[in-house]
C-alpha atoms as a PDB file:
ATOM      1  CA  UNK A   1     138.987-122.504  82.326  1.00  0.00           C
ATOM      2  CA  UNK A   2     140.702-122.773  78.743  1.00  0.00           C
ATOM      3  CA  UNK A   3     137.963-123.084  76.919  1.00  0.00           C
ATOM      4  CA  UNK A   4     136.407-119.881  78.645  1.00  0.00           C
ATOM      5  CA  UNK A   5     139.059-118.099  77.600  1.00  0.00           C
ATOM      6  CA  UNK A   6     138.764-118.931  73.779  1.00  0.00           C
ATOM      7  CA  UNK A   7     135.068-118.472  73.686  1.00  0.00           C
ATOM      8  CA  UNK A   8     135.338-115.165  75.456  1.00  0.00           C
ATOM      9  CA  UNK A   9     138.557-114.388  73.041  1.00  0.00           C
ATOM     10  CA  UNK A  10     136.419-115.532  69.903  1.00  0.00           C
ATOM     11  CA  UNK A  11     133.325-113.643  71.226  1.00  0.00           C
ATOM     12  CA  UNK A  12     135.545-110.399  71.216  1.00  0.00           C
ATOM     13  CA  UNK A  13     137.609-110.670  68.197  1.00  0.00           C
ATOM     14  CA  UNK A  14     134.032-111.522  65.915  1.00  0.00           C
ATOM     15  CA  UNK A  15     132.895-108.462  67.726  1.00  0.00           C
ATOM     16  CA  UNK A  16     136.089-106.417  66.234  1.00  0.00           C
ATOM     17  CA  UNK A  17     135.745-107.977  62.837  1.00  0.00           C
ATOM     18  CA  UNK A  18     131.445-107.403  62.684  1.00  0.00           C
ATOM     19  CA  UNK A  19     132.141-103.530  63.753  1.00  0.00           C
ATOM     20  CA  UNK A  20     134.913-102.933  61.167  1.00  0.00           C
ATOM     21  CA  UNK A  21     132.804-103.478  58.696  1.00  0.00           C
ATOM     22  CA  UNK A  22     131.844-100.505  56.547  1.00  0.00           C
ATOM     23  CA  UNK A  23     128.281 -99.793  55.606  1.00  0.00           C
ATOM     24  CA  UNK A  24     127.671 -98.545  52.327  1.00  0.00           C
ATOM     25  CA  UNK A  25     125.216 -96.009  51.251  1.00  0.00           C
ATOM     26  CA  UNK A  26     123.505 -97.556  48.642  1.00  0.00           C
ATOM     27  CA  UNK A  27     119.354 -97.721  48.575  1.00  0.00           C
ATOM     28  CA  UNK A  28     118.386-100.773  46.117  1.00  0.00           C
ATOM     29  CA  UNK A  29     115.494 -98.799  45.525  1.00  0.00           C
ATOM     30  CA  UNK A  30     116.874 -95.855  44.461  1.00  0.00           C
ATOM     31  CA  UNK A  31     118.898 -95.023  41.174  1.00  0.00           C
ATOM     32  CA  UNK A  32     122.159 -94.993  41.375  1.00  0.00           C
ATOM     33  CA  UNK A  33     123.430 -92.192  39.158  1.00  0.00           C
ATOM     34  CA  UNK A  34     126.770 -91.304  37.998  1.00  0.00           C
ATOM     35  CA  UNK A  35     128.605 -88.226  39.431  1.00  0.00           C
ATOM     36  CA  UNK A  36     129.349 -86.904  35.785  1.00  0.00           C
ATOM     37  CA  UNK A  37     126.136 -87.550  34.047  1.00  0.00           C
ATOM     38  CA  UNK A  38     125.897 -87.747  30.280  1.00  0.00           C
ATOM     39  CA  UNK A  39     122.947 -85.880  28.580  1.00  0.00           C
ATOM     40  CA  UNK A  40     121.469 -86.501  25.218  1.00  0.00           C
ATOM     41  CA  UNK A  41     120.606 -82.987  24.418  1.00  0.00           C
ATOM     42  CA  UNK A  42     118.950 -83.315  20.798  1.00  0.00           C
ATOM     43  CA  UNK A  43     116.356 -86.052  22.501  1.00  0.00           C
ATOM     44  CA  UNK A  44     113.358 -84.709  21.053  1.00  0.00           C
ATOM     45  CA  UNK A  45     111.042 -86.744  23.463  1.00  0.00           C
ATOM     46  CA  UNK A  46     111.722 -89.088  26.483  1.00  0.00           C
ATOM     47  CA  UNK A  47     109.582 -92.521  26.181  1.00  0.00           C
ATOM     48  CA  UNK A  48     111.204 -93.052  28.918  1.00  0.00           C
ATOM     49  CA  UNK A  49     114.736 -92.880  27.234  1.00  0.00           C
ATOM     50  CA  UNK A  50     115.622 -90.238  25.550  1.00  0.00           C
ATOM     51  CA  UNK A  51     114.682 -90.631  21.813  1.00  0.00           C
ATOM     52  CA  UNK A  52     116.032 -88.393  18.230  1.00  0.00           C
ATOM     53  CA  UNK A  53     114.376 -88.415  15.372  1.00  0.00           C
ATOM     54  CA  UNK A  54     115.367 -89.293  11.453  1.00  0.00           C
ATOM     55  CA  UNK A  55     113.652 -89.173   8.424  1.00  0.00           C
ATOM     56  CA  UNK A  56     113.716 -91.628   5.521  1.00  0.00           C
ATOM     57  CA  UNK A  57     112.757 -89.296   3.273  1.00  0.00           C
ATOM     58  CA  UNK A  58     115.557 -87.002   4.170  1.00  0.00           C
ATOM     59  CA  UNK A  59     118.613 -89.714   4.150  1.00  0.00           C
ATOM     60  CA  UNK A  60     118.006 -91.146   7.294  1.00  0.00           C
ATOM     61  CA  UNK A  61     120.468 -89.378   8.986  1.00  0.00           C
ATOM     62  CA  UNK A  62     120.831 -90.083  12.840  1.00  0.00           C
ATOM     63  CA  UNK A  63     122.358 -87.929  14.778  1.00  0.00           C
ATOM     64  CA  UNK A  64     123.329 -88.210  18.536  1.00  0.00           C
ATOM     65  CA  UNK A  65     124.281 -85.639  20.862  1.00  0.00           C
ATOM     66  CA  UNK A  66     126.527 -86.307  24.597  1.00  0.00           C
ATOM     67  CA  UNK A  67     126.817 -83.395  26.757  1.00  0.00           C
ATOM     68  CA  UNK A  68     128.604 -83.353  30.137  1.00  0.00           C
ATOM     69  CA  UNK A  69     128.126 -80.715  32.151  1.00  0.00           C
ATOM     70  CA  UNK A  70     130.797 -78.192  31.931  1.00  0.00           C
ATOM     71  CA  UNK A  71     130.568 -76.788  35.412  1.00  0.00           C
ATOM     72  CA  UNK A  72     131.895 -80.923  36.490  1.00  0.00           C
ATOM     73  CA  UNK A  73     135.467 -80.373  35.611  1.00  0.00           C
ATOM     74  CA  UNK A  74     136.280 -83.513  33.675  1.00  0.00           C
ATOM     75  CA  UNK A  75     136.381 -84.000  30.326  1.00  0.00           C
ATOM     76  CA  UNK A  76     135.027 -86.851  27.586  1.00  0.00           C
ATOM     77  CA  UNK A  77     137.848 -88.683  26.415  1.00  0.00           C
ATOM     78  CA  UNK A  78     136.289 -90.759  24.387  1.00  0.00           C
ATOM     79  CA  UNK A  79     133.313 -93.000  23.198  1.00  0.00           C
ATOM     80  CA  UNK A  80     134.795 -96.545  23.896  1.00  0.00           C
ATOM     81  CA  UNK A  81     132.294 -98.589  22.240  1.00  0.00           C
ATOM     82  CA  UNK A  82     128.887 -98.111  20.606  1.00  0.00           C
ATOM     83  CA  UNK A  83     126.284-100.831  21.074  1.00  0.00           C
ATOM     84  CA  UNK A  84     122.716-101.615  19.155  1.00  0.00           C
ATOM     85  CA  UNK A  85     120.857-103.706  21.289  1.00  0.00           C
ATOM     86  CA  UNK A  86     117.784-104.432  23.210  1.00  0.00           C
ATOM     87  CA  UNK A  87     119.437-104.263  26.813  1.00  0.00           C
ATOM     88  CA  UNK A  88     122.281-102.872  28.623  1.00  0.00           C
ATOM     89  CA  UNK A  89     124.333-106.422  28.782  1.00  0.00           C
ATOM     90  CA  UNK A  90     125.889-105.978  24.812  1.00  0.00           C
ATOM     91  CA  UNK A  91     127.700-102.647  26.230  1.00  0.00           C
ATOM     92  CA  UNK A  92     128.655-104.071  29.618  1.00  0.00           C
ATOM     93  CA  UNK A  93     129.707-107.011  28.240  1.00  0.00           C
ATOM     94  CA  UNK A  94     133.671-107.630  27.973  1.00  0.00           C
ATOM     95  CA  UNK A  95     133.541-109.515  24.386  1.00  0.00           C
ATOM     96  CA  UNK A  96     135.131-107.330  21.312  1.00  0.00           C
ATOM     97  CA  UNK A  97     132.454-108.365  18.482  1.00  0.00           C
ATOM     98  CA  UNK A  98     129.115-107.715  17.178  1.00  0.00           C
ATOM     99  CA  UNK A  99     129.292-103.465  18.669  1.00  0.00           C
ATOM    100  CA  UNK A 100     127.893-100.861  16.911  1.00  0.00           C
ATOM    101  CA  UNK A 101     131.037 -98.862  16.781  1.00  0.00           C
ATOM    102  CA  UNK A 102     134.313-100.921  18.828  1.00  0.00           C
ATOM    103  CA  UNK A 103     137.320 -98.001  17.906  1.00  0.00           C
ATOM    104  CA  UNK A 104     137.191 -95.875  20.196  1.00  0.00           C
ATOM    105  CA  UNK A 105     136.629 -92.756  18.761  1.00  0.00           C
ATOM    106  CA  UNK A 106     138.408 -89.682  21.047  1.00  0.00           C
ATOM    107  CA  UNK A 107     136.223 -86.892  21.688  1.00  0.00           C
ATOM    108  CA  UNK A 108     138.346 -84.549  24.530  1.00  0.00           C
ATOM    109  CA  UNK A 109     135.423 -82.188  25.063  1.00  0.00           C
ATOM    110  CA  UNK A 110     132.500 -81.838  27.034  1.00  0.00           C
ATOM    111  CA  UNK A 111     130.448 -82.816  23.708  1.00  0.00           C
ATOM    112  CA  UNK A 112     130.500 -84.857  20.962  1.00  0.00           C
ATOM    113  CA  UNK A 113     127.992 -85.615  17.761  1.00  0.00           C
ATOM    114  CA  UNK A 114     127.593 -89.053  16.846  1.00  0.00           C
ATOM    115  CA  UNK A 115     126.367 -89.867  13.458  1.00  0.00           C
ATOM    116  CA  UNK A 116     125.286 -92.716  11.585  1.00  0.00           C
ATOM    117  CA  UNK A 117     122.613 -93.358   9.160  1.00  0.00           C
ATOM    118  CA  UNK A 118     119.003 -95.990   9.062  1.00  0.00           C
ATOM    119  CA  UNK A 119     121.583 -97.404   5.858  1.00  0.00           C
ATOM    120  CA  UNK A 120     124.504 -97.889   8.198  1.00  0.00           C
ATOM    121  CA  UNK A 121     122.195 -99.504  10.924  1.00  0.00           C
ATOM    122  CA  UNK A 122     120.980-102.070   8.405  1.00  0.00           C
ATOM    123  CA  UNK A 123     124.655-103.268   6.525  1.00  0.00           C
ATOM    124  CA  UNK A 124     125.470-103.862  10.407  1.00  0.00           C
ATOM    125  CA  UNK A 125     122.254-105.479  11.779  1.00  0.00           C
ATOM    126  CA  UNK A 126     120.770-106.820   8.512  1.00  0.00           C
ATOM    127  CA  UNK A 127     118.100-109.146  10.559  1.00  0.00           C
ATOM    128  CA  UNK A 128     116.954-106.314  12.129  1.00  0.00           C
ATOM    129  CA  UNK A 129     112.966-105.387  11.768  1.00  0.00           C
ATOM    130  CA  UNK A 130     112.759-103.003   8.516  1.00  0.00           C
ATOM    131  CA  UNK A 131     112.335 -99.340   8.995  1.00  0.00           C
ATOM    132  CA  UNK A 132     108.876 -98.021   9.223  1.00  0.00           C
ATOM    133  CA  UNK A 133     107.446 -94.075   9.060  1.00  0.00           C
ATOM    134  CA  UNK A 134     106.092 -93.479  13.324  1.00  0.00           C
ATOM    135  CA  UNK A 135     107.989 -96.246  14.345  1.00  0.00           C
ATOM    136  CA  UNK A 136     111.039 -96.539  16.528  1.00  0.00           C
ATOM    137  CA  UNK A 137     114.011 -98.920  15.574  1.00  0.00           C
ATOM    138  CA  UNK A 138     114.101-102.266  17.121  1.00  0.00           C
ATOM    139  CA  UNK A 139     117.670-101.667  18.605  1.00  0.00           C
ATOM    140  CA  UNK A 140     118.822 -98.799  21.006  1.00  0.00           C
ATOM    141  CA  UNK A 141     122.089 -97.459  20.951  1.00  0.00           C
ATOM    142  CA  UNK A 142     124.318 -97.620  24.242  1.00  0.00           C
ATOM    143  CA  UNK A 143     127.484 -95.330  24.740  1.00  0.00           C
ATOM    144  CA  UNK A 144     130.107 -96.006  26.964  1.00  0.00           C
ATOM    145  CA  UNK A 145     131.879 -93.167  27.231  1.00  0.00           C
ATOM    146  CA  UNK A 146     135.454 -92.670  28.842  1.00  0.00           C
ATOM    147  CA  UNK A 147     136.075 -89.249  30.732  1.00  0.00           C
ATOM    148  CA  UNK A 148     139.927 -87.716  31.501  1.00  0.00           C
ATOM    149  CA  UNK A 149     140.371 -89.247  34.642  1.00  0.00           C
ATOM    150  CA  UNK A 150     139.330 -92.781  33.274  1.00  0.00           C
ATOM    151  CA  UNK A 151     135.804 -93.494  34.405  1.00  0.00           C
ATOM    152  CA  UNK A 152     133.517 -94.684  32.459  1.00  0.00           C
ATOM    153  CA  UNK A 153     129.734 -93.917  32.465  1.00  0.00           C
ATOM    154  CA  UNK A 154     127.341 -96.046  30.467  1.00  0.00           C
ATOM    155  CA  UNK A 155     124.393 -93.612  28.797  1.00  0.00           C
ATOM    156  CA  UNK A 156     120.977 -94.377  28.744  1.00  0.00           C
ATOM    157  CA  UNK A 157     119.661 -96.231  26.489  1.00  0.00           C
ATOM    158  CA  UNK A 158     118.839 -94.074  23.207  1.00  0.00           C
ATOM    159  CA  UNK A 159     116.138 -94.817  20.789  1.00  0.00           C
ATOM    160  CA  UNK A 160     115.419 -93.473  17.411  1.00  0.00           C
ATOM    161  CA  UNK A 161     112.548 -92.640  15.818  1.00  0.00           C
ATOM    162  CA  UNK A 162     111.648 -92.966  12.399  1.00  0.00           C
ATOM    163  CA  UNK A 163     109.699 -90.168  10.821  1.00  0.00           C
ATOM    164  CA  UNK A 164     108.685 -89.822   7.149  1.00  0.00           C
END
């Protein structure tokens, strides 16, 4: 009779436990996308990522600008760390070398203009494949950006494209 009792007592409590459980609303299929996106408004095409442009003949100025949306009610604190890379793990990575940009650089705004230069790119990635005219860089650059109520939201990944 005792051991009825704990199987029946065991059969009940696993039943508690498995029906506590929360389900979570996540499709593996689907993206998952932040609630405060960040936009790269001066892409000039989308290959799939977004993509500016710079010209060698012109300095080879790069310029990159984040946008939240105003109507979300937070805030960009700040750009936490800039990465060059050929994947997302450099920026989601906890190490504190070998970043594009690692200050922080505060922003408090819905927008800020990031710039940096095809010279710039080169002192800090000097193995990198030389700039060519119709061709993009070999590295993307990765923002994580900080908003006001401390989230953080990693961009997509944005290439540049060399023009003459």
């Amino acid at each position: 009779m005792n051991v009825r009792i704990y199987k029946t007592a065991f059969l009940i409590f696993g039943a508690i436990i498995i029906n506590s459980c929360t389900k979570q609303d996540i499709d593996p299929l689907m993206d998952n996308r932040p609630t405060v996106p960040v936009s790269i408004t001066n892409a000039t095409e989308f290959r799939p990522d977004p993509t500016v442009t710079t010209s060698l003949a012109a300095g080879g100025n790069i310029v990159v600008e984040l946008s939240i949306p105003a109507s979300s009610g937070r805030t960009i604190k700040e750009i936490t760390r800039v990465a060059a890379s050929t994947s997302y793990t450099k920026i989601l990575s906890g190490g504190s070398t070998g970043y594009y940009e690692n200050a922080p650089i505060a922003v408090n705004g819905t927008s800020y203009t990031y710039k940096t230069t095809i010279a710039d790119y080169f002192v800090k990635f000097p193995t990198a494949a030389a700039a060519k005219v119709n061709t993009e860089l070999g590295l993307r650059l990765y923002f994580l950006v900080t908003l006001d109520d401390n989230s953080q939201v990693v961009t997509m990944p944005v290439r540049i494209l060399v023009l003459t």
